[in-house]
PDB file of N, CA and C in Angstrom:
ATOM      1  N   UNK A   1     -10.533 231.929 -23.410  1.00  0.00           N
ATOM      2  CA  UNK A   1     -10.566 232.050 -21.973  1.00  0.00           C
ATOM      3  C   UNK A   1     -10.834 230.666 -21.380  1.00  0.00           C
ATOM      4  N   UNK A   2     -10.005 230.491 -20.563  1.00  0.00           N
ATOM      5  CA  UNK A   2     -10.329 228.998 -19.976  1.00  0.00           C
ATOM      6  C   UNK A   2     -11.515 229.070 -18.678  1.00  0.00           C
ATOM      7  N   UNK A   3     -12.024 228.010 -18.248  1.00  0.00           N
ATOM      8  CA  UNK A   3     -13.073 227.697 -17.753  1.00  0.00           C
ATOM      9  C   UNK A   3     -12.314 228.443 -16.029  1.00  0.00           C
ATOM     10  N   UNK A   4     -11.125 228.343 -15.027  1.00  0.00           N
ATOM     11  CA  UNK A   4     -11.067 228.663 -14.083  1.00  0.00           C
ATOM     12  C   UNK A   4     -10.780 229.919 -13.984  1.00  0.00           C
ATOM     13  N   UNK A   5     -10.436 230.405 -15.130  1.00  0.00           N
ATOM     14  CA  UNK A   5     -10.371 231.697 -15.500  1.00  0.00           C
ATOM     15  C   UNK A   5     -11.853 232.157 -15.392  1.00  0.00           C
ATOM     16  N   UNK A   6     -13.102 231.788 -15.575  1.00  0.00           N
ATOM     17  CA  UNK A   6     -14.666 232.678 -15.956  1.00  0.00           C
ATOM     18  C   UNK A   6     -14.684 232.449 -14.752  1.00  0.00           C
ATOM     19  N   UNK A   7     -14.772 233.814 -14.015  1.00  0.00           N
ATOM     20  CA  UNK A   7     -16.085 234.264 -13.302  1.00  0.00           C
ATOM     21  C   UNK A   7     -17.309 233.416 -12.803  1.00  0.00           C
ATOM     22  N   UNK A   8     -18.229 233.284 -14.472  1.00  0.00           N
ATOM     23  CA  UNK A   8     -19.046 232.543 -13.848  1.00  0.00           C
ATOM     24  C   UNK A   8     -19.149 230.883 -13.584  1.00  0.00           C
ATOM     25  N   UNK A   9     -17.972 230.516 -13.838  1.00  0.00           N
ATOM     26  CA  UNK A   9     -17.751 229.108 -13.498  1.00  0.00           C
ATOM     27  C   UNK A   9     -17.352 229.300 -11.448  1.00  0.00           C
ATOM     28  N   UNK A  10     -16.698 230.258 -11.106  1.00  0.00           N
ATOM     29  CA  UNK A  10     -16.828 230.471 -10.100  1.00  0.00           C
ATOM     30  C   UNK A  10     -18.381 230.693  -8.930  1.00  0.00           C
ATOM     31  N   UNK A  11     -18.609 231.487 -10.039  1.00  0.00           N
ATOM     32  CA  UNK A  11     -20.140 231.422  -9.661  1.00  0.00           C
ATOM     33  C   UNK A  11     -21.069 230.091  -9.559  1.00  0.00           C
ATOM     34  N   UNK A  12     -21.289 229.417 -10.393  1.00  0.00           N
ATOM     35  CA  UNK A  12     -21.444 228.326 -10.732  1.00  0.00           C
ATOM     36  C   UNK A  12     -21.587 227.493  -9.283  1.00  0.00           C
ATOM     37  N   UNK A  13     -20.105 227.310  -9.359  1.00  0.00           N
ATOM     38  CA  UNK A  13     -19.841 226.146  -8.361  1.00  0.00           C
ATOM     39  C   UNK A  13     -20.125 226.929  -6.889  1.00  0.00           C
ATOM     40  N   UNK A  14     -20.156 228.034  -6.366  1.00  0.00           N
ATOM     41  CA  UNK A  14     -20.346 228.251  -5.593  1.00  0.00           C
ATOM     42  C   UNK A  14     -21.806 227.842  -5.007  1.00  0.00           C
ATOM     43  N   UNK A  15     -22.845 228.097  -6.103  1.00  0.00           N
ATOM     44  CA  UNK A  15     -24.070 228.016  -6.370  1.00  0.00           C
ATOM     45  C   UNK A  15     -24.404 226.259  -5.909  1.00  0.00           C
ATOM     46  N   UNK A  16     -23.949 225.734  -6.632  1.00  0.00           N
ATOM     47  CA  UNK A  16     -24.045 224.430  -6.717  1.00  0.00           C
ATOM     48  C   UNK A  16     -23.542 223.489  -5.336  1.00  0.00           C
ATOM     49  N   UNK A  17     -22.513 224.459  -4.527  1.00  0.00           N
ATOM     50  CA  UNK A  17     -22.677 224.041  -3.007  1.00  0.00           C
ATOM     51  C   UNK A  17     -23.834 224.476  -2.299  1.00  0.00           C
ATOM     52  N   UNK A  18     -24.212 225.528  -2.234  1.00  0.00           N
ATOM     53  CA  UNK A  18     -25.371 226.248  -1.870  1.00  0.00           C
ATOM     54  C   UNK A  18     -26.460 225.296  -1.735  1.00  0.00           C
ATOM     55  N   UNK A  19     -26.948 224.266  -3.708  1.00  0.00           N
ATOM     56  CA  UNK A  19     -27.743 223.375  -3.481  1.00  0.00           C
ATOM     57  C   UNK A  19     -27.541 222.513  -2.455  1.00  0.00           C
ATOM     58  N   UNK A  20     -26.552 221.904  -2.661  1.00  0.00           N
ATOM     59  CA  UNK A  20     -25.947 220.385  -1.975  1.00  0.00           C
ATOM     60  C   UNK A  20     -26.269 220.622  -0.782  1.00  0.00           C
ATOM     61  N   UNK A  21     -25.748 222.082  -0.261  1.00  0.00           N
ATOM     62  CA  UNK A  21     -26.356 222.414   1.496  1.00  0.00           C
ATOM     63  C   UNK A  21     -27.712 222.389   1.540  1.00  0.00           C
ATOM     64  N   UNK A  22     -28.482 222.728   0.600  1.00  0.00           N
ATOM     65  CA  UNK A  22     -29.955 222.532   0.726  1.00  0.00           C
ATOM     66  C   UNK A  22     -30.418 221.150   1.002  1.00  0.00           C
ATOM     67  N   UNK A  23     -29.949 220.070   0.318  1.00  0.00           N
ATOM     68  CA  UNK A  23     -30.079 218.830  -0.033  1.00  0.00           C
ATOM     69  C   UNK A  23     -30.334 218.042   1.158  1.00  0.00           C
ATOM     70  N   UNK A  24     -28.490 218.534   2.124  1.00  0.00           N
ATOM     71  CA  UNK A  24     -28.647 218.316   3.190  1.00  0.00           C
ATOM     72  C   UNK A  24     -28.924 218.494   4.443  1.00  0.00           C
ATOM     73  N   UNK A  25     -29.476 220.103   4.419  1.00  0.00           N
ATOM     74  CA  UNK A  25     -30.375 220.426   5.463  1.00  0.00           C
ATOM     75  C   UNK A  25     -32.026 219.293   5.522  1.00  0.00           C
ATOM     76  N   UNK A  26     -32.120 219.420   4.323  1.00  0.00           N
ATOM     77  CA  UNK A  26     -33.220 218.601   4.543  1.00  0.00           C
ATOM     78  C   UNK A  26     -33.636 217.693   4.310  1.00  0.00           C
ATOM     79  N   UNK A  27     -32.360 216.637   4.170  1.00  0.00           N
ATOM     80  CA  UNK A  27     -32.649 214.834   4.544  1.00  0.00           C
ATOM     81  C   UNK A  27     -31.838 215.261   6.065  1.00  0.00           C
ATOM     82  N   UNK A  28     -31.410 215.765   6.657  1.00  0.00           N
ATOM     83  CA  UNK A  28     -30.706 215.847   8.139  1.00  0.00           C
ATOM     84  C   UNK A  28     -32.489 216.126   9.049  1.00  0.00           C
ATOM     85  N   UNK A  29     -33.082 217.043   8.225  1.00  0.00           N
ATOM     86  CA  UNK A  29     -34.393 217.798   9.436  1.00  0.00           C
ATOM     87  C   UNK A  29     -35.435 216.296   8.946  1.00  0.00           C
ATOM     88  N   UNK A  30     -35.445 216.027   7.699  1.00  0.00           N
ATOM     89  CA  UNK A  30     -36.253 214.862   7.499  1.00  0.00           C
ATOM     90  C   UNK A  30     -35.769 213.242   8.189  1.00  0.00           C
ATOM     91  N   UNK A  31     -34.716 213.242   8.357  1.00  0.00           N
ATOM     92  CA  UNK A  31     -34.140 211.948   9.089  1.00  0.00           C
ATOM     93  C   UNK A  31     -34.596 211.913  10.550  1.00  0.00           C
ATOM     94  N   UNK A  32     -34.100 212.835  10.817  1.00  0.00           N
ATOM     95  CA  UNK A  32     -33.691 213.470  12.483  1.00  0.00           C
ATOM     96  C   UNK A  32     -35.147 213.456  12.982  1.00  0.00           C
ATOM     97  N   UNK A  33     -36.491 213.492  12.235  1.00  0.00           N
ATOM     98  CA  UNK A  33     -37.776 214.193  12.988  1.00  0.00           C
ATOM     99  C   UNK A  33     -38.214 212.534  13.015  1.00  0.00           C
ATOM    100  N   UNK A  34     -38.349 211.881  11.344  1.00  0.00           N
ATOM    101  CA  UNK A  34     -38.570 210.872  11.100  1.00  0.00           C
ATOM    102  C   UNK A  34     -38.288 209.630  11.589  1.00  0.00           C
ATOM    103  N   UNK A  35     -37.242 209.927  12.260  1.00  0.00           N
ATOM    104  CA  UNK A  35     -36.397 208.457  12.716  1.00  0.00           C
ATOM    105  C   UNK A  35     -36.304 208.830  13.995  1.00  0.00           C
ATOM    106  N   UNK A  36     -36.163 210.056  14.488  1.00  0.00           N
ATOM    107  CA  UNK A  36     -35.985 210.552  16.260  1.00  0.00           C
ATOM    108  C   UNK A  36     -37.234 210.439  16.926  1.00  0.00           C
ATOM    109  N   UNK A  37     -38.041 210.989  16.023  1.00  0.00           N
ATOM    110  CA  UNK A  37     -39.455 210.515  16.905  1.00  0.00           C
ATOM    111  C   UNK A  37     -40.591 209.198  16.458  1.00  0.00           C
ATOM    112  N   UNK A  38     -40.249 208.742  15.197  1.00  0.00           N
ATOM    113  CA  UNK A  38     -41.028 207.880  14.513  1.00  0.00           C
ATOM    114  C   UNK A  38     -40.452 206.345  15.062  1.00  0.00           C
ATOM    115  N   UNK A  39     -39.449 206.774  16.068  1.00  0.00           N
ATOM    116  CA  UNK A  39     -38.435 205.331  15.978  1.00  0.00           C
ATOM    117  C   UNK A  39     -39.141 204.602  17.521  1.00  0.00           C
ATOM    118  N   UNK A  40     -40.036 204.531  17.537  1.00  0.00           N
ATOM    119  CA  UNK A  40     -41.076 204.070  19.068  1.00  0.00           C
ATOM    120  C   UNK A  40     -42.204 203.277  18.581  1.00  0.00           C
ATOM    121  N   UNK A  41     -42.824 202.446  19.567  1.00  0.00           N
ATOM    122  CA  UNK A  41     -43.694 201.825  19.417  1.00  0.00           C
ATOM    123  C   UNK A  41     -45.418 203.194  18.842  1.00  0.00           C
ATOM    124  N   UNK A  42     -45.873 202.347  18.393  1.00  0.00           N
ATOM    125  CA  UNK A  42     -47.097 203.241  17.426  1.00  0.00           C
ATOM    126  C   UNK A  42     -47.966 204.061  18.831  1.00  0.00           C
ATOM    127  N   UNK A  43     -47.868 203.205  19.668  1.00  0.00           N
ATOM    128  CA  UNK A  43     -48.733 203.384  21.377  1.00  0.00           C
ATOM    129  C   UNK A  43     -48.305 204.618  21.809  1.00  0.00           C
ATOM    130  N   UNK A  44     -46.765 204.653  21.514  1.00  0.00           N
ATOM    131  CA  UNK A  44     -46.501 206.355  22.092  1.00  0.00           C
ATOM    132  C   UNK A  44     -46.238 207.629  21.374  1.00  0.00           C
ATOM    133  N   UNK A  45     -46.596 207.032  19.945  1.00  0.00           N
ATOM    134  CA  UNK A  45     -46.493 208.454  19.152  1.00  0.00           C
ATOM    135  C   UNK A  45     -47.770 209.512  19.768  1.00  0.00           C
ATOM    136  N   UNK A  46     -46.937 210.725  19.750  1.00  0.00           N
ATOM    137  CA  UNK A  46     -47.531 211.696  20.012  1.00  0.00           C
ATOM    138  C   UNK A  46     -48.198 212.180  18.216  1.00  0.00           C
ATOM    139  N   UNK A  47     -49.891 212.326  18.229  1.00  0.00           N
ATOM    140  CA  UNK A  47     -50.425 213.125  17.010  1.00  0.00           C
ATOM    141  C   UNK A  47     -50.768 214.407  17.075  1.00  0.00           C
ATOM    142  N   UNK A  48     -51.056 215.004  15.677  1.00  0.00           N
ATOM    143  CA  UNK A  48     -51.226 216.424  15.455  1.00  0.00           C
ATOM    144  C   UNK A  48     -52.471 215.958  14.601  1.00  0.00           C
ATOM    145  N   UNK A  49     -53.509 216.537  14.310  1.00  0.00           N
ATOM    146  CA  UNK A  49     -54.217 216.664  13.158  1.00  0.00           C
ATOM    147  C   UNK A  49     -54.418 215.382  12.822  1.00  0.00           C
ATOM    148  N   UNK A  50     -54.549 214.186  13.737  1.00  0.00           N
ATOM    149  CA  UNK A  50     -54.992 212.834  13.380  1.00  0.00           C
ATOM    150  C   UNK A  50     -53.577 211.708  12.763  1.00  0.00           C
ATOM    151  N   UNK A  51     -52.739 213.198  12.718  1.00  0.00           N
ATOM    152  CA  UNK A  51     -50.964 212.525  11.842  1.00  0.00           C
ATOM    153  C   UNK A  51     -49.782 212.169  13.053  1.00  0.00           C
ATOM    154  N   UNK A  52     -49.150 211.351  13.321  1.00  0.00           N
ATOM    155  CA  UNK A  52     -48.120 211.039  14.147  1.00  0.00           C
ATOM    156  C   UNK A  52     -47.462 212.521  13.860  1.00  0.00           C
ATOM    157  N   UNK A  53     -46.615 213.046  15.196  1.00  0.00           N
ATOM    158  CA  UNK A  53     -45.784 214.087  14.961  1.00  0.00           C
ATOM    159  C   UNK A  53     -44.646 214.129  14.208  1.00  0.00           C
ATOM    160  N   UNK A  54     -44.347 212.754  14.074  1.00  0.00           N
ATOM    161  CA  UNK A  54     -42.886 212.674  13.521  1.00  0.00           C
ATOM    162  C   UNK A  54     -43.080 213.130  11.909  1.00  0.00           C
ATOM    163  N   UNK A  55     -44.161 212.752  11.349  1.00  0.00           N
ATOM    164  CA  UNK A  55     -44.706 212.990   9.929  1.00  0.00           C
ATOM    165  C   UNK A  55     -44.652 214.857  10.284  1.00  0.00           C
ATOM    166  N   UNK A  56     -45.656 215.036  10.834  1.00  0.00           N
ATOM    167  CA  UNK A  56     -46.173 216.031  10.423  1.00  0.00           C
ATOM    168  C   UNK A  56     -44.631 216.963  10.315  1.00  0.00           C
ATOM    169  N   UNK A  57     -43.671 217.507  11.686  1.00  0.00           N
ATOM    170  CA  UNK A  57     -42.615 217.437  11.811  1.00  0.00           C
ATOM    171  C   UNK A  57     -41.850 217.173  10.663  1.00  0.00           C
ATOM    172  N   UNK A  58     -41.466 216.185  10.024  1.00  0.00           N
ATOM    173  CA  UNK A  58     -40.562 215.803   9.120  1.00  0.00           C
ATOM    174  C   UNK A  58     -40.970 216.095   7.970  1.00  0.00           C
ATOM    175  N   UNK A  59     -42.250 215.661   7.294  1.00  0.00           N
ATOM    176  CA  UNK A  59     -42.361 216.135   6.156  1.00  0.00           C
ATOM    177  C   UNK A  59     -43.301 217.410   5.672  1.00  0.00           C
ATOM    178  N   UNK A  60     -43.887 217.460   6.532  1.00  0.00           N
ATOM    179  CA  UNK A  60     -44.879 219.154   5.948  1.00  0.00           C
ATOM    180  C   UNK A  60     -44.191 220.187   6.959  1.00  0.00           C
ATOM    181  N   UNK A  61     -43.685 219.952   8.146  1.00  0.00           N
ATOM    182  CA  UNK A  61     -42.361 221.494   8.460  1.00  0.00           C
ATOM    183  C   UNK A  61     -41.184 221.288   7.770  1.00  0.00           C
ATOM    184  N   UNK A  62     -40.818 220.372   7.408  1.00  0.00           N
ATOM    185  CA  UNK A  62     -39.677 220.525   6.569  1.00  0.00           C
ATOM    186  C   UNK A  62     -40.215 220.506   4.864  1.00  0.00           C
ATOM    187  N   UNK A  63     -41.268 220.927   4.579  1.00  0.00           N
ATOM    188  CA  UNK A  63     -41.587 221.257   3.223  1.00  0.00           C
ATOM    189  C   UNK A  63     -41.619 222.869   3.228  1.00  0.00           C
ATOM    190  N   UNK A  64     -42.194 222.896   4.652  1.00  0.00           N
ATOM    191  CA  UNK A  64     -42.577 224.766   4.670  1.00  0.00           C
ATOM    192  C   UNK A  64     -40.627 225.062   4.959  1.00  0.00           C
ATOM    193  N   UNK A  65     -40.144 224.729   5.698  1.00  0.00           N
ATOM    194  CA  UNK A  65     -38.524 225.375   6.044  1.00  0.00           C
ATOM    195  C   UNK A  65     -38.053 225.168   4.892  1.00  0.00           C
ATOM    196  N   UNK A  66     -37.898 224.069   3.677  1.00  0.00           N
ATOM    197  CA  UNK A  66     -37.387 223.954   2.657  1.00  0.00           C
ATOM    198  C   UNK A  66     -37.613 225.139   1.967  1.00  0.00           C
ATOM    199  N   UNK A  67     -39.166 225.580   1.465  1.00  0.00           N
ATOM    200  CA  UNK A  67     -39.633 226.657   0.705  1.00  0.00           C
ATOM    201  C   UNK A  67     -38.752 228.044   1.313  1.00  0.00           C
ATOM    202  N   UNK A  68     -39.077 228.285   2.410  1.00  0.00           N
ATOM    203  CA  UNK A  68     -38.750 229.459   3.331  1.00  0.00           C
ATOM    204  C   UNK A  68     -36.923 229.190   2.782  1.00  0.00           C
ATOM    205  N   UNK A  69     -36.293 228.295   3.169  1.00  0.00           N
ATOM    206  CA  UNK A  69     -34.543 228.485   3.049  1.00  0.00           C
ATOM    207  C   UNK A  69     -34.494 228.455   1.178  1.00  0.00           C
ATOM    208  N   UNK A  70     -35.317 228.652   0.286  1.00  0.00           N
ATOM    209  CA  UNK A  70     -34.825 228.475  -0.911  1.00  0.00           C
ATOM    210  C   UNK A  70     -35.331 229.865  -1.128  1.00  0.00           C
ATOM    211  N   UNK A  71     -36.609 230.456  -0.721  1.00  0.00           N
ATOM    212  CA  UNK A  71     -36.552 231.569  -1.268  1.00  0.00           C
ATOM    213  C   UNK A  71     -35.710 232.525  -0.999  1.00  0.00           C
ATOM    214  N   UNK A  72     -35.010 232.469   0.248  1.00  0.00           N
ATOM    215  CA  UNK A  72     -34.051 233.264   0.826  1.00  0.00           C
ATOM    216  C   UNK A  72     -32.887 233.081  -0.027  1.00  0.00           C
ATOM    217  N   UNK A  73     -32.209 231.733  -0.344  1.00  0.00           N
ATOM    218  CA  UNK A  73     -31.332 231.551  -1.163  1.00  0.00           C
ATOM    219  C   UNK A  73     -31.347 232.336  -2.696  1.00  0.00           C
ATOM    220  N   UNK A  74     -32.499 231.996  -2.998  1.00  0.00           N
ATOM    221  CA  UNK A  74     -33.036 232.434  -4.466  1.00  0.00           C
ATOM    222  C   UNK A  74     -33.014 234.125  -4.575  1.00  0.00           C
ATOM    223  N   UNK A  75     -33.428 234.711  -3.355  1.00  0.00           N
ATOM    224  CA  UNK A  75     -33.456 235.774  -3.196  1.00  0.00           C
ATOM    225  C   UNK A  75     -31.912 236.905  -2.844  1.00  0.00           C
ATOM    226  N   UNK A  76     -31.597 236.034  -2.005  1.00  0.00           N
ATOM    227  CA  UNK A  76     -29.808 236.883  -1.247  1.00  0.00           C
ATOM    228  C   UNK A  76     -29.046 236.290  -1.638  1.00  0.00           C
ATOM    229  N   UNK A  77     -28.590 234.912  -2.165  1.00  0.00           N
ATOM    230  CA  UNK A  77     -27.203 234.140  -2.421  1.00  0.00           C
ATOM    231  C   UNK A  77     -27.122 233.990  -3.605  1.00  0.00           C
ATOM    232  N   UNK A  78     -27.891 233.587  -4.617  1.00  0.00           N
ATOM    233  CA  UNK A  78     -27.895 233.430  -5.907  1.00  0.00           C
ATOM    234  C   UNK A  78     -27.489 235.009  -7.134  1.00  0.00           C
ATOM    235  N   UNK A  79     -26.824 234.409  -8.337  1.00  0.00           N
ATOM    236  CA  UNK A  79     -26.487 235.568  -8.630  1.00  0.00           C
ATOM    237  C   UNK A  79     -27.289 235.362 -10.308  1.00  0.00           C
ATOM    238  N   UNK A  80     -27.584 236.149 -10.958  1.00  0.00           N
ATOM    239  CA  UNK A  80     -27.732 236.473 -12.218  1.00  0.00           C
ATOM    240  C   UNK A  80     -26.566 236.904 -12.786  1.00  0.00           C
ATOM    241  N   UNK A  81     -26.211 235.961 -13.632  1.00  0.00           N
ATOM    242  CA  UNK A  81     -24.983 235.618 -14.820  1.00  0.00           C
ATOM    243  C   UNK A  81     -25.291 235.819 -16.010  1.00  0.00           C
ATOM    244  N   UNK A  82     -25.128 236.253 -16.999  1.00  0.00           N
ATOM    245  CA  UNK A  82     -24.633 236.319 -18.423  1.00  0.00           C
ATOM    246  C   UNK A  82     -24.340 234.905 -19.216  1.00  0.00           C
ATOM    247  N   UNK A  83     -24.746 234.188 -20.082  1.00  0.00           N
ATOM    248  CA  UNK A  83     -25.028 232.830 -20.818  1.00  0.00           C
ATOM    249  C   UNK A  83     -23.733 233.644 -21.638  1.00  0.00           C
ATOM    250  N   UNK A  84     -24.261 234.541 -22.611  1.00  0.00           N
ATOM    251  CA  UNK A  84     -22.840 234.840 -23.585  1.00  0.00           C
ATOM    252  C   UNK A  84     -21.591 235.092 -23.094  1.00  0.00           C
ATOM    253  N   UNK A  85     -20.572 234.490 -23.953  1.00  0.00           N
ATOM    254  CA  UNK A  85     -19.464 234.647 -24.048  1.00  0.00           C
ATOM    255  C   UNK A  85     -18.727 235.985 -23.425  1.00  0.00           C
ATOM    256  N   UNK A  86     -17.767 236.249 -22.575  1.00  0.00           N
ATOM    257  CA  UNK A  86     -17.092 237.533 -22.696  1.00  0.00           C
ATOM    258  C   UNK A  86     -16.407 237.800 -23.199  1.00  0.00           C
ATOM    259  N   UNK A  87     -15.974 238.833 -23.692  1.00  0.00           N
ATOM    260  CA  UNK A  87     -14.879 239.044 -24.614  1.00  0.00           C
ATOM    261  C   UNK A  87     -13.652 239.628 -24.459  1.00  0.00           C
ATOM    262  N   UNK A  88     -12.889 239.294 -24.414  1.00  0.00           N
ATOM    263  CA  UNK A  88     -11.265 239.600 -24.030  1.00  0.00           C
ATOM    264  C   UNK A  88     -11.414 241.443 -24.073  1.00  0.00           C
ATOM    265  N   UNK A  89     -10.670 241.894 -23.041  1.00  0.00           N
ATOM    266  CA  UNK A  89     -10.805 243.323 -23.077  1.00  0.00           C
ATOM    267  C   UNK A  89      -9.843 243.584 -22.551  1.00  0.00           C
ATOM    268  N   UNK A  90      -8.853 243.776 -23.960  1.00  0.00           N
ATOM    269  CA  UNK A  90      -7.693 243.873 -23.768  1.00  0.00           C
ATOM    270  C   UNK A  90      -6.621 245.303 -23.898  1.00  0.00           C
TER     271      UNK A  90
END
């Protein structure tokens, strides 16, 4: 059986965009918070908890949205595949 022929090579790669979208949801929410609000003189950052917002924002909400969009992934998009071989069923 060739490889575009399996199923789970379909699977696979589907999966493996799935990551890549993960990847880039969150250097896009980590750029965008980091550089959109971090990109000012130190005088006008707005803080949270003693932390500039752009931090807090960029890297600990986008640690919690990361967790939150993977378990969902992990949970609804991802599939459980079979490692062994299939066998012609002919």
């Amino acid at each position: 059986m060739k490889h575009h022929d399996d199923r789970r090579f379909r699977i696979a790669n589907q999966e493996a965009l799935i990551g890549v979208a993960l990847v880039l949801i969150n250097f896009l929410w980590w750029y965008g918070f980091a550089y959109g609000l971090g990109g000012q003189p130190v005088s006008d950052y707005t803080w949270i908890f003693g932390m500039p917002a752009w931090f807090v924002y960029s890297c600990m909400g986008g640690f919690i949205l990361m967790v939150v969009l993977v378990a969902f992934v992990v949970k609804y998009l991802l599939t459980d595949i079979p490692f062994d071989e299939e066998e012609d069923r002919e």
